[in-house]
Protein backbone atom coordinates (compact mmCIF):
# COMPACT_ATOMS: atom_id res chain seq x y z
CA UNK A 1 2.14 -26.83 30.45
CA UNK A 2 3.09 -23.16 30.72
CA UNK A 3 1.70 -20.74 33.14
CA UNK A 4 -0.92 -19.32 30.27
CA UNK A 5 -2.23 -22.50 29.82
CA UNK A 6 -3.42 -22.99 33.10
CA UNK A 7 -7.31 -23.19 34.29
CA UNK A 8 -7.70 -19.82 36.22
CA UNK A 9 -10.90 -20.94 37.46
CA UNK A 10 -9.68 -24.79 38.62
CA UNK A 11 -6.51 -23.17 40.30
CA UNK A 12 -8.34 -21.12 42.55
CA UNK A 13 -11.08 -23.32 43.58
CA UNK A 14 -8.18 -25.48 44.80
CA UNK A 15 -6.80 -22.68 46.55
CA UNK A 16 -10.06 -21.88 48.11
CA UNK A 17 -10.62 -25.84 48.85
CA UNK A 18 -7.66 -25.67 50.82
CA UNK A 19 -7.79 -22.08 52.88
CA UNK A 20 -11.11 -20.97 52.63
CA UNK A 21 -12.23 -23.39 55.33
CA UNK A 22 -9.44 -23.75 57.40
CA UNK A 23 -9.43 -20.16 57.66
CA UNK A 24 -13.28 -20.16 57.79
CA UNK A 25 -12.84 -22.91 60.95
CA UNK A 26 -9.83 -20.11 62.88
CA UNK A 27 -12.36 -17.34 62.55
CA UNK A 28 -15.55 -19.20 64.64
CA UNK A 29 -13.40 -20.05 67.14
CA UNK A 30 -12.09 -16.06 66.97
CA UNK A 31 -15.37 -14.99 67.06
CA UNK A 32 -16.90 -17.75 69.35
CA UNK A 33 -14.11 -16.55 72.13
CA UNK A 34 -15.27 -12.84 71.71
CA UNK A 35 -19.07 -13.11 71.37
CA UNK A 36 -19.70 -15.84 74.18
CA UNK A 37 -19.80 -13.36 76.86
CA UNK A 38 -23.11 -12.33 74.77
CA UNK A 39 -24.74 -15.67 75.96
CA UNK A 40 -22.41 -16.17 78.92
CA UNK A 41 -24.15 -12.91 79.99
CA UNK A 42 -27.64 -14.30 80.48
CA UNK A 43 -26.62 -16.08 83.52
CA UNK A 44 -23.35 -14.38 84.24
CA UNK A 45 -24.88 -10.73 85.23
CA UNK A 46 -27.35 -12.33 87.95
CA UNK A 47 -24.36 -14.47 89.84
CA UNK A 48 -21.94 -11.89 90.14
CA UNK A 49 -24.05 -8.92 90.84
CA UNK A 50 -23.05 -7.07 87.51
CA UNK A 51 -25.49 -4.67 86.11
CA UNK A 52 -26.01 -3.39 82.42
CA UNK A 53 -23.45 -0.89 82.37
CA UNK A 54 -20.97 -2.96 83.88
CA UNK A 55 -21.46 -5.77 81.31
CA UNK A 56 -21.62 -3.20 78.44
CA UNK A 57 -18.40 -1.56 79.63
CA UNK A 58 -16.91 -5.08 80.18
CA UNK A 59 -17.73 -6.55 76.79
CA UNK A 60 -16.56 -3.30 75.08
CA UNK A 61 -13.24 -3.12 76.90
CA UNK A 62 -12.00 -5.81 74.59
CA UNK A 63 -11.68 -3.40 71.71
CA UNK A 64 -9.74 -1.08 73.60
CA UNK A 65 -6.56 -3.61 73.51
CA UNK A 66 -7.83 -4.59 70.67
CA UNK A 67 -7.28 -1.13 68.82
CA UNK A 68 -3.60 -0.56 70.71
CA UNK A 69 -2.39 -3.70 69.34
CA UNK A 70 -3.81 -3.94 66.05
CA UNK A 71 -1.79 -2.12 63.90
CA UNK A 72 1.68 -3.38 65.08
CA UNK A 73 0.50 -6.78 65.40
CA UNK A 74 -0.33 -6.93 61.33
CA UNK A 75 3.43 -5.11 60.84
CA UNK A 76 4.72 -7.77 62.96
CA UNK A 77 2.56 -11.07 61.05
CA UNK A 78 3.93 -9.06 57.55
CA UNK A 79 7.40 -9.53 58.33
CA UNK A 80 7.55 -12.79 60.13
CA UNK A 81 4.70 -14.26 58.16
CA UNK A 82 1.25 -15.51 58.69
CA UNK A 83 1.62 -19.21 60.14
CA UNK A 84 3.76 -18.23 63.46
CA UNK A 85 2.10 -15.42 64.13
CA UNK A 86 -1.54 -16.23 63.84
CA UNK A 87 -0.47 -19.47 65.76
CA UNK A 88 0.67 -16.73 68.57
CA UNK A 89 -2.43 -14.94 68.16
CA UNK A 90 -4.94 -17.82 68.60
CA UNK A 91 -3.04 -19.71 71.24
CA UNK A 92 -2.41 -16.64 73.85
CA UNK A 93 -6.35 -15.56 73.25
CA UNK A 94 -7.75 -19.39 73.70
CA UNK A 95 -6.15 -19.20 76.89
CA UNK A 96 -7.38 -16.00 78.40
CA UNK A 97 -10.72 -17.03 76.87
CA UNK A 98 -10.70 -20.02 79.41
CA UNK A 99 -9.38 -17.89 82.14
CA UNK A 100 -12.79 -15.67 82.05
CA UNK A 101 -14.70 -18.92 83.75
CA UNK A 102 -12.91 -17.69 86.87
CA UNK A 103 -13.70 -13.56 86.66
CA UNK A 104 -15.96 -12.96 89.99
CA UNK A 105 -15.19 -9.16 90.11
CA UNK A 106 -15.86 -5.87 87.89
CA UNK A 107 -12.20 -5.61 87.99
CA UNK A 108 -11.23 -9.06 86.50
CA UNK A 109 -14.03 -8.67 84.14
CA UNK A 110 -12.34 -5.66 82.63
CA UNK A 111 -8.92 -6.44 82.77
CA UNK A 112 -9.27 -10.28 81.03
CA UNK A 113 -11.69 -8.33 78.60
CA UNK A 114 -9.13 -5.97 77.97
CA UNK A 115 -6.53 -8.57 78.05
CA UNK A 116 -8.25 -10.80 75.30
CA UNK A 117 -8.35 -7.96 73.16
CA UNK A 118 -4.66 -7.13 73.24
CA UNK A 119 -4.10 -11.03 72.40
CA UNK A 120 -6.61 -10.58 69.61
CA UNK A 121 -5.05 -8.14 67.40
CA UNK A 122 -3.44 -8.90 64.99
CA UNK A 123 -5.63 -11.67 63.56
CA UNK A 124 -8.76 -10.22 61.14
CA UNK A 125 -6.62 -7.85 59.69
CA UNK A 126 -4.28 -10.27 59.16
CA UNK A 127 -6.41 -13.07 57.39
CA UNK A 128 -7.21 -10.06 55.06
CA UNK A 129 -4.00 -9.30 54.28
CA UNK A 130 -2.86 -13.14 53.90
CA UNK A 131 -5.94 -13.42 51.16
CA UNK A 132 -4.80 -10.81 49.41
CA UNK A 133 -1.40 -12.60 48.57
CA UNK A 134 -3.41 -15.64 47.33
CA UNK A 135 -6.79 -14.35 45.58
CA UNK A 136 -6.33 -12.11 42.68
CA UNK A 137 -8.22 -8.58 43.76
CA UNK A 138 -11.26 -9.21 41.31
CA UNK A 139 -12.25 -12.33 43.26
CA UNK A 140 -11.49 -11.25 47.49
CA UNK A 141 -15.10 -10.17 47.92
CA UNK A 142 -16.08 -13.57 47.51
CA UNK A 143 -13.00 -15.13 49.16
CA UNK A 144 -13.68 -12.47 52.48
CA UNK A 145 -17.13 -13.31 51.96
CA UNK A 146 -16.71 -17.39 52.36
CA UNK A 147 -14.45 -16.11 54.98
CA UNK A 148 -16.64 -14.18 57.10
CA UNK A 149 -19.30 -16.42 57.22
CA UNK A 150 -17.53 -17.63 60.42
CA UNK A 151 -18.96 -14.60 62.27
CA UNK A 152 -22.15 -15.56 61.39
CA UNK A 153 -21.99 -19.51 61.99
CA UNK A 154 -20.16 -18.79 65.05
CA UNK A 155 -23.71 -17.10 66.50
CA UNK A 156 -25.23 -20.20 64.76
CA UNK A 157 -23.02 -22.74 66.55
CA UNK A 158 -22.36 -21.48 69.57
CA UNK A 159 -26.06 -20.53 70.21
CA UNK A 160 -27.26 -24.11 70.63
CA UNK A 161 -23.33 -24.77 72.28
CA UNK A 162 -24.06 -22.29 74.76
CA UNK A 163 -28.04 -23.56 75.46
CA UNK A 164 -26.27 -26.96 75.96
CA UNK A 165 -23.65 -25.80 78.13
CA UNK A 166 -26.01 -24.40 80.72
CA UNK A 167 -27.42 -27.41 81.62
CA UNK A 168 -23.59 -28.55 83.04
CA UNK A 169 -24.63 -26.21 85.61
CA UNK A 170 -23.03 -27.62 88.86
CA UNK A 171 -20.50 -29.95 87.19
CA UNK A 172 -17.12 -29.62 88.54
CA UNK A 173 -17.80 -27.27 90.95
CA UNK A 174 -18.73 -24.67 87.97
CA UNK A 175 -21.57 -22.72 86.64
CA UNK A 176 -22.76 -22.96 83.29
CA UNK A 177 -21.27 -20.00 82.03
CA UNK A 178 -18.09 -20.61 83.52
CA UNK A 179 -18.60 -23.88 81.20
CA UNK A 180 -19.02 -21.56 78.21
CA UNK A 181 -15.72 -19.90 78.97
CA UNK A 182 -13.72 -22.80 79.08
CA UNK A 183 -15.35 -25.33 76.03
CA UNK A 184 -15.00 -22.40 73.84
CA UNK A 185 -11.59 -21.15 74.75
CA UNK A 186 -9.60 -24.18 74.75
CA UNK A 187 -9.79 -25.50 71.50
CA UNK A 188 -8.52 -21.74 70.25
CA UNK A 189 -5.19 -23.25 71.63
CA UNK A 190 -5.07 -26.36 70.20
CA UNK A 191 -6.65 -25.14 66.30
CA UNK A 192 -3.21 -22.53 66.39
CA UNK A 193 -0.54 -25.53 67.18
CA UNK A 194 -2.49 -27.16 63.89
CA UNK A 195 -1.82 -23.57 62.07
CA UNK A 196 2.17 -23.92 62.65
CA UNK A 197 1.84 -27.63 60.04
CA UNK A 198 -0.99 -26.06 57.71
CA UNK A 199 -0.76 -22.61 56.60
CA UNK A 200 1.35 -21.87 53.64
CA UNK A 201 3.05 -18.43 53.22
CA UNK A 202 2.74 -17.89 49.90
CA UNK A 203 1.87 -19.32 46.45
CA UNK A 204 5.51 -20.20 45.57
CA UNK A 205 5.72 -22.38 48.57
CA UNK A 206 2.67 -24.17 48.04
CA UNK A 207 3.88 -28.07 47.30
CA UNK A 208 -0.16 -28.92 46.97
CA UNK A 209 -0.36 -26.23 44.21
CA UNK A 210 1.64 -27.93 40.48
CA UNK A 211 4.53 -25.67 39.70
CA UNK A 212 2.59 -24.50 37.02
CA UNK A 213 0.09 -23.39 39.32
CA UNK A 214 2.73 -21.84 41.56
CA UNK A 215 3.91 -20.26 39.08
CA UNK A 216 0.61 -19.00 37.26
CA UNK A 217 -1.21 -17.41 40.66
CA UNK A 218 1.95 -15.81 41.98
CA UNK A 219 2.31 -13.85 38.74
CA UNK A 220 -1.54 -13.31 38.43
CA UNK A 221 -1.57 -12.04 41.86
CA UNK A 222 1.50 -9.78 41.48
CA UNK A 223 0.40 -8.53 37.82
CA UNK A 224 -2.71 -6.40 40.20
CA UNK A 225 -0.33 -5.32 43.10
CA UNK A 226 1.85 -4.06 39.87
CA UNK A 227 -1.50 -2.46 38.38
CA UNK A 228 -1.96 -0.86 41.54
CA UNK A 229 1.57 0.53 41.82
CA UNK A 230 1.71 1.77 38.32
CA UNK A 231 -1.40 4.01 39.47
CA UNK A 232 0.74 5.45 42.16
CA UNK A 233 2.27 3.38 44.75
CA UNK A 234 1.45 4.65 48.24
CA UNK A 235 4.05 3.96 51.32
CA UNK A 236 3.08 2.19 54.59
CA UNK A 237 3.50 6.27 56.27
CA UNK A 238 1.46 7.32 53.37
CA UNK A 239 -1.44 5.01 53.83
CA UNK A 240 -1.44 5.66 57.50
CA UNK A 241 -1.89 8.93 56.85
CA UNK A 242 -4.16 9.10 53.32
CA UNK A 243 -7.44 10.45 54.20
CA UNK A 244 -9.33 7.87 51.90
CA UNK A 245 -7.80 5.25 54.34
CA UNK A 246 -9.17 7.45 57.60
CA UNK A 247 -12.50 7.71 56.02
CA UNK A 248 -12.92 4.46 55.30
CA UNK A 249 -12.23 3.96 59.12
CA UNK A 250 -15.09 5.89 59.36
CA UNK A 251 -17.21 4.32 57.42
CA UNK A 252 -15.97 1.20 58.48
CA UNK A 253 -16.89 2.34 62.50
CA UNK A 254 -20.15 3.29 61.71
CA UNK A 255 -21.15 -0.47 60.43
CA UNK A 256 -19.12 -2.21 63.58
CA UNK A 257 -21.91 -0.68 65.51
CA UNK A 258 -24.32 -2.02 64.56
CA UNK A 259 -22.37 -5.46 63.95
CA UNK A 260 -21.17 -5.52 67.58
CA UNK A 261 -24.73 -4.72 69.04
CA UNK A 262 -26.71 -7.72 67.91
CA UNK A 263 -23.54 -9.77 69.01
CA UNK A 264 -23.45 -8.51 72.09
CA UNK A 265 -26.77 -7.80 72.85
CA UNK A 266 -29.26 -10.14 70.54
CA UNK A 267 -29.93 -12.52 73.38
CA UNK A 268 -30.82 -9.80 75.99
CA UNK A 269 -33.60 -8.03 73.30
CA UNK A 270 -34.46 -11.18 72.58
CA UNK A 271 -34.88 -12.73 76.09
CA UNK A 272 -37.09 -8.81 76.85
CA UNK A 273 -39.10 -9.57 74.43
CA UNK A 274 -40.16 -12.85 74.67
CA UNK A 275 -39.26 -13.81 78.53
CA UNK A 276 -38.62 -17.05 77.74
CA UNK A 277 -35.13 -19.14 79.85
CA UNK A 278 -31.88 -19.01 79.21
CA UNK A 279 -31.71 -22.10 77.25
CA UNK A 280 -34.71 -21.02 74.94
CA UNK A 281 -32.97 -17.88 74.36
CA UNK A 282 -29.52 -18.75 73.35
CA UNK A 283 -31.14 -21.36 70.92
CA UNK A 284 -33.84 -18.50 68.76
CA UNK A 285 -30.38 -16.53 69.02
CA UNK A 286 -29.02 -18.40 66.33
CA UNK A 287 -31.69 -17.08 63.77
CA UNK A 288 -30.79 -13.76 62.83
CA UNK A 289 -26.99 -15.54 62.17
CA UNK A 290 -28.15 -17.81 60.48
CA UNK A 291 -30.18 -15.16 57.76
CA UNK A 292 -26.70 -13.43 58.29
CA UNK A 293 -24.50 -16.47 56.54
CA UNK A 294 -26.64 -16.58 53.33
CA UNK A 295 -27.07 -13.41 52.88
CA UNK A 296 -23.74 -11.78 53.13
CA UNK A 297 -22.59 -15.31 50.64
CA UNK A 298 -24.88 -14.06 47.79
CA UNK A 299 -24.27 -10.36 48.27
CA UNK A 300 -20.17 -10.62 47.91
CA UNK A 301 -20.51 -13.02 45.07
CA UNK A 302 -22.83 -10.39 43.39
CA UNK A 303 -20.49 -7.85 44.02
CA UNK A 304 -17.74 -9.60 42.66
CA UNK A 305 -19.62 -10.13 39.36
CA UNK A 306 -20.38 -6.97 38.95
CA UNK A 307 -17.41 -5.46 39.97
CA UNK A 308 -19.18 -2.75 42.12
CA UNK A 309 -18.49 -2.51 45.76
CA UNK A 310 -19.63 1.26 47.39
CA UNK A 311 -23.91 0.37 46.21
CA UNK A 312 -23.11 -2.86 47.52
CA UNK A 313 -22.41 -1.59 51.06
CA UNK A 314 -24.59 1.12 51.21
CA UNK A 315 -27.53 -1.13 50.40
CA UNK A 316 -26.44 -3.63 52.62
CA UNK A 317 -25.96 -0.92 55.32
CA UNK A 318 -29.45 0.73 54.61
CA UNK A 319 -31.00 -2.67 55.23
CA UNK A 320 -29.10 -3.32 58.62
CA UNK A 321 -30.54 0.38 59.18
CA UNK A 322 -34.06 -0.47 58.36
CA UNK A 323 -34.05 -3.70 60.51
CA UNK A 324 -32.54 -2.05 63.76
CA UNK A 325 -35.06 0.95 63.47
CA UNK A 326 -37.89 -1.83 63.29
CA UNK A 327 -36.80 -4.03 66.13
CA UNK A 328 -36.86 -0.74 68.37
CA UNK A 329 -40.41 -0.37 67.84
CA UNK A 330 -42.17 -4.29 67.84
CA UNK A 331 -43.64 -5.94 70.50
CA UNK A 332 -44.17 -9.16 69.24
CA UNK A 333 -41.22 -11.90 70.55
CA UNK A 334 -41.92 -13.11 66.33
CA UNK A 335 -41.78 -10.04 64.51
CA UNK A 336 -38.66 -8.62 66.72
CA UNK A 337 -36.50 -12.30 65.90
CA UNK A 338 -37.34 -11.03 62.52
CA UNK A 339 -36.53 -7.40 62.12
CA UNK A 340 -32.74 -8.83 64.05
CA UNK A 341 -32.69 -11.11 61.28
CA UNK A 342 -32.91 -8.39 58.69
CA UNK A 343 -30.47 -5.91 60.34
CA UNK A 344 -28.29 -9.29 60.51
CA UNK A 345 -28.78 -9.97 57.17
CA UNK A 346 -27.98 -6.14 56.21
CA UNK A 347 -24.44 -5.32 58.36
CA UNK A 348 -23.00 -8.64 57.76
CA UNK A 349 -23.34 -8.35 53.33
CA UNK A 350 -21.73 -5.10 53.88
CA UNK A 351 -18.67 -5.96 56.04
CA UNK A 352 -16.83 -8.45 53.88
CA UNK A 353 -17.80 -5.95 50.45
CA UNK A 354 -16.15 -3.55 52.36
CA UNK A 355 -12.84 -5.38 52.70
CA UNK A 356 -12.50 -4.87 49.23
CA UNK A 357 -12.21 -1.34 49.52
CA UNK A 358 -8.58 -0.90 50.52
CA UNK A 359 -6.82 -3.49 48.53
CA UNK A 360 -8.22 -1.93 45.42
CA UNK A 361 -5.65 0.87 46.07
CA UNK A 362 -2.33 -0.27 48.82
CA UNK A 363 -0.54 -3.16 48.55
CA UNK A 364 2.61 -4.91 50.71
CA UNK A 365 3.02 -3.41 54.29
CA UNK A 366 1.07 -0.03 52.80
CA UNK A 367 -1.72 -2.93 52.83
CA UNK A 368 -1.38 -4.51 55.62
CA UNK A 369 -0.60 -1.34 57.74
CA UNK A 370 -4.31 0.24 56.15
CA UNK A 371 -5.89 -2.71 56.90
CA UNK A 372 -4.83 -2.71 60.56
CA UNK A 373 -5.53 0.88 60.98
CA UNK A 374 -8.82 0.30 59.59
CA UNK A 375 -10.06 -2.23 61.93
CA UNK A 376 -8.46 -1.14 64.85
CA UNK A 377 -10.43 2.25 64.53
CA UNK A 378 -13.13 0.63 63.29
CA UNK A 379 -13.15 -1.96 65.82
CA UNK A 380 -13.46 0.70 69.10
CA UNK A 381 -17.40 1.02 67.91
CA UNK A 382 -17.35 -2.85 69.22
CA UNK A 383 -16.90 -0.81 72.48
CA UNK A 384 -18.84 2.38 72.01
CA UNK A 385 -22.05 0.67 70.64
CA UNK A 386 -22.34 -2.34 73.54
CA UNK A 387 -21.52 0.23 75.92
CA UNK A 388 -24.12 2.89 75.30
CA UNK A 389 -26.81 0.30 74.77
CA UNK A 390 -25.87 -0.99 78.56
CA UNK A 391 -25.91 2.80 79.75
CA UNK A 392 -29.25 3.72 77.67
CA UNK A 393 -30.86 0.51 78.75
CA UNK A 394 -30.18 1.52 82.56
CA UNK A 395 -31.47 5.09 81.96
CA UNK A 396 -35.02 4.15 80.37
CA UNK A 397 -35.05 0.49 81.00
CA UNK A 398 -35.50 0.23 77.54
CA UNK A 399 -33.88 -1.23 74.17
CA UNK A 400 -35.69 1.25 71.82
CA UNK A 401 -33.70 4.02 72.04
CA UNK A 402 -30.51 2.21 71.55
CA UNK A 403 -31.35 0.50 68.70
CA UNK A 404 -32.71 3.88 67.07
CA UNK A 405 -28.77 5.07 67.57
CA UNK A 406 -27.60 2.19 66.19
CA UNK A 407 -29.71 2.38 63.24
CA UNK A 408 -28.55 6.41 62.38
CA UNK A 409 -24.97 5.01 62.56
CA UNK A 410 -25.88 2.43 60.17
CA UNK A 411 -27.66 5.31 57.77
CA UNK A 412 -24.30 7.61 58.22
CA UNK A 413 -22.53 4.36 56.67
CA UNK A 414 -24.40 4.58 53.80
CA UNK A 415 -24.03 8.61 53.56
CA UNK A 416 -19.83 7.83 54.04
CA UNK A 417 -19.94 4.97 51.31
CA UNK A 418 -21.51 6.97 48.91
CA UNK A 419 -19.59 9.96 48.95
CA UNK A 420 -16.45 8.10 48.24
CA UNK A 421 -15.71 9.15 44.75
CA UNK A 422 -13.06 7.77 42.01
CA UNK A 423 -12.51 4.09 41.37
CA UNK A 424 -12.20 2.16 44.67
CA UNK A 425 -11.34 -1.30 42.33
CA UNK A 426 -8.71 -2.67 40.88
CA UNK A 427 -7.41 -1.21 37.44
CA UNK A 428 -9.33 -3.83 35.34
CA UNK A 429 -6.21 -6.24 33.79
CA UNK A 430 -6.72 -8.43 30.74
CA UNK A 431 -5.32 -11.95 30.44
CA UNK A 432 -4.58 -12.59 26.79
CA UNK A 433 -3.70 -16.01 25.44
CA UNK A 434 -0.05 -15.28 25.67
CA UNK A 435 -0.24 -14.86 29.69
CA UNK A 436 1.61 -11.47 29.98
CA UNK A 437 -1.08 -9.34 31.91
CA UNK A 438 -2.23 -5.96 30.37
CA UNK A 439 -4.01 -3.03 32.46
């Protein structure tokens, strides 16, 4: 069998069997460790005395470390290769993840916070950029998307995880968000010794792939970095400085508002609303995720077959935009569950369309420098947005207002997206019968 005469389509489902949810499984716990302060927070703020702002500023120091870090962390994984360093990553941030059980000052709040971010970086940017050597560019929306689920299903899991791990309130001498800390940060460390005997770098190396198969993907894959190249190949120093690259950071920190505010703050608007317990709360908290999983699933594999990204995320942002500005304004516990849902449903379709953005013109370290850059900038709206809802929220005692901001940052999303012009895809590249690829 020669490399043209293998099934495209059975080559990469087997390539998907075998990342897509091992990957999928790294990113809940990722997320789990960096959201569960969101539910941690229901009992957390009342036992230590911390008010709004201090939780808001607390919560959003983690992107501060988290943006110093990011971009030399993804240089660093592109040179020494995924596997050891996203086993670094996950191990060093499940164990300052546990450590937060024992913060009982402002200070300790901040500085783990701040810590966990710096341990963090590195690793989103990085699963993006490890994709991207194993998906062919027309098909990564859908691969991100599968992907990215895990931020959704890691609101869906750990809301009834959390609701349970209240009631070992007392156990051991320890709270029940102390308990959140630690069952969610631990196995972090033991999922990134399993990453150091499961990844595999590349396509080449992949002894589950036939050699045929090896052989077939690596060249499919290389055929659109070539595409891309022949269009005008852009240097790491290039992309760090291209302004399509700085406004996509833009566009890209206008959505992590709003993404970063219902994580942060779902179960507080919720728990105003409705005024039900802590349990109660964490487990309706799971909802809007839950809307958030299908959603973004049908919306990248849409996108994918119709090769259009900017509409994609614009719509998806208006949407998110639409469902903020309503949950400012209900009363009703029901119909406030359900605008979250919808702004859910909304900012999470857009985010993993918009990963598709910047592969469609850098590859190699170009790539994964972008990419970095990218969500590092993007990534400090994870602590602008929790922080001004904390500071707003003390000032009127009210969620309306913030959620009004967050839903103009949303709308300036969709402004940004579409006044990108030119192609933001991959030149389109024909596979004729005799397997030599032609753009």
């Amino acid at each position: 069998m020669t490399a043209h005469e293998v099934d495209h389509r059975a080559t990469l489902q087997k390539v998907s069997r075998r990342l897509i949810p091992f990957l999928f499984l790294l990113y809940v716990a990722a997320y789990l460790d960096r959201i569960n302060v969101g539910f941690a927070q229901l009992q957390m703020k009342s036992a230590l005395g911390f008010s709004d702002s201090v939780y808001g500023l607390g919560a959003g120091i983690f992107f501060i470390g988290y943006f110093l870090f990011e971009v030399p962390s993804n240089l660093i994984l592109a040179r020494v290769g995924a596997r050891v360093w996203i086993a670094r990553i996950m191990i060093t941030w499940g164990v300052i993840s546990s450590a937060m059980a024992f913060v009982h000052t402002p200070a300790s709040f901040y500085v783990l916070r701040f810590l966990l971010g710096v341990a963090e970086a590195g690793f989103f940017p990085g699963i993006i950029y490890y994709l991207g050597l194993w998906f062919p560019a027309e098909e990564r929306a859908a691969a991100v998307s599968k992907f990215m689920t895990a931020t959704a299903i890691a609101g869906v899991v750990g809301a009834p995880m959390s609701a349970a791990l209240f009631t070992l309130e007392g156990v051991a001498g320890l709270a029940g968000w102390q308990w959140i800390f630690l069952a969610e940060g631990l196995p972090s460390v033991l999922l990134g010794v399993v990453v150091l005997f499961f990844l595999t770098e590349r396509p080449d190396a992949a002894r589950w792939l036939s050699p045929e198969q090896r052989r077939y993907l690596s060249a499919r894959v290389k055929a659109g970095d070539d595409a891309i190249d022949r269009a005008g190949r852009i240097g790491l120093r290039a992309a760090l400085l291209h302004p399509i690259v700085w406004r996509l950071a833009l566009l890209y920190f206008t959505l992590i508002v709003g993404f970063y505010s219902i994580s942060f703050w779902s179960p507080q608007i919720i728990q105003s609303l409705s005024g039900l317990g802590n349990v109660q709360v964490a487990l309706i908290s799971a909802v809007p995720y839950c809307v958030a999983a299908v959603a973004m699933v049908i919306v990248g594999a849409h996108s994918d077959r119709t090769g259009e990204r900017r509409r994609h995320v614009a719509a998806a942002a208006f949407v998110g935009a639409l469902g903020m500005a309503a949950c400012a304004y209900v009363q009703s516990p029901l119909l406030g569950v359900l605008a979250l849902s919808v702004a859910a449903a909304g900012i999470w379709s857009a985010v993993p369309v918009f990963w598709s953005l910047p592969t469609a013109f850098l590859t190699g370290t170009a790539a994964a420098g972008a990419i970095a850059l990218i969500n590092s900038f993007g990534n400090l709206a994870g602590f602008a947005g929790p922080y001004v809802i904390g500071r707003v929220h003390d000032a009127t005692d009210s969620y309306s207002a913030s959620l009004l901001v967050v839903a103009a940052s949303l709308l300036c999303s969709v402004a940004i997206v579409l006044s990108l012009r030119g192609r933001l895809v991959n030149p389109s590249i024909e596979w004729p019968p005799d397997g030599r690829p032609t753009p």
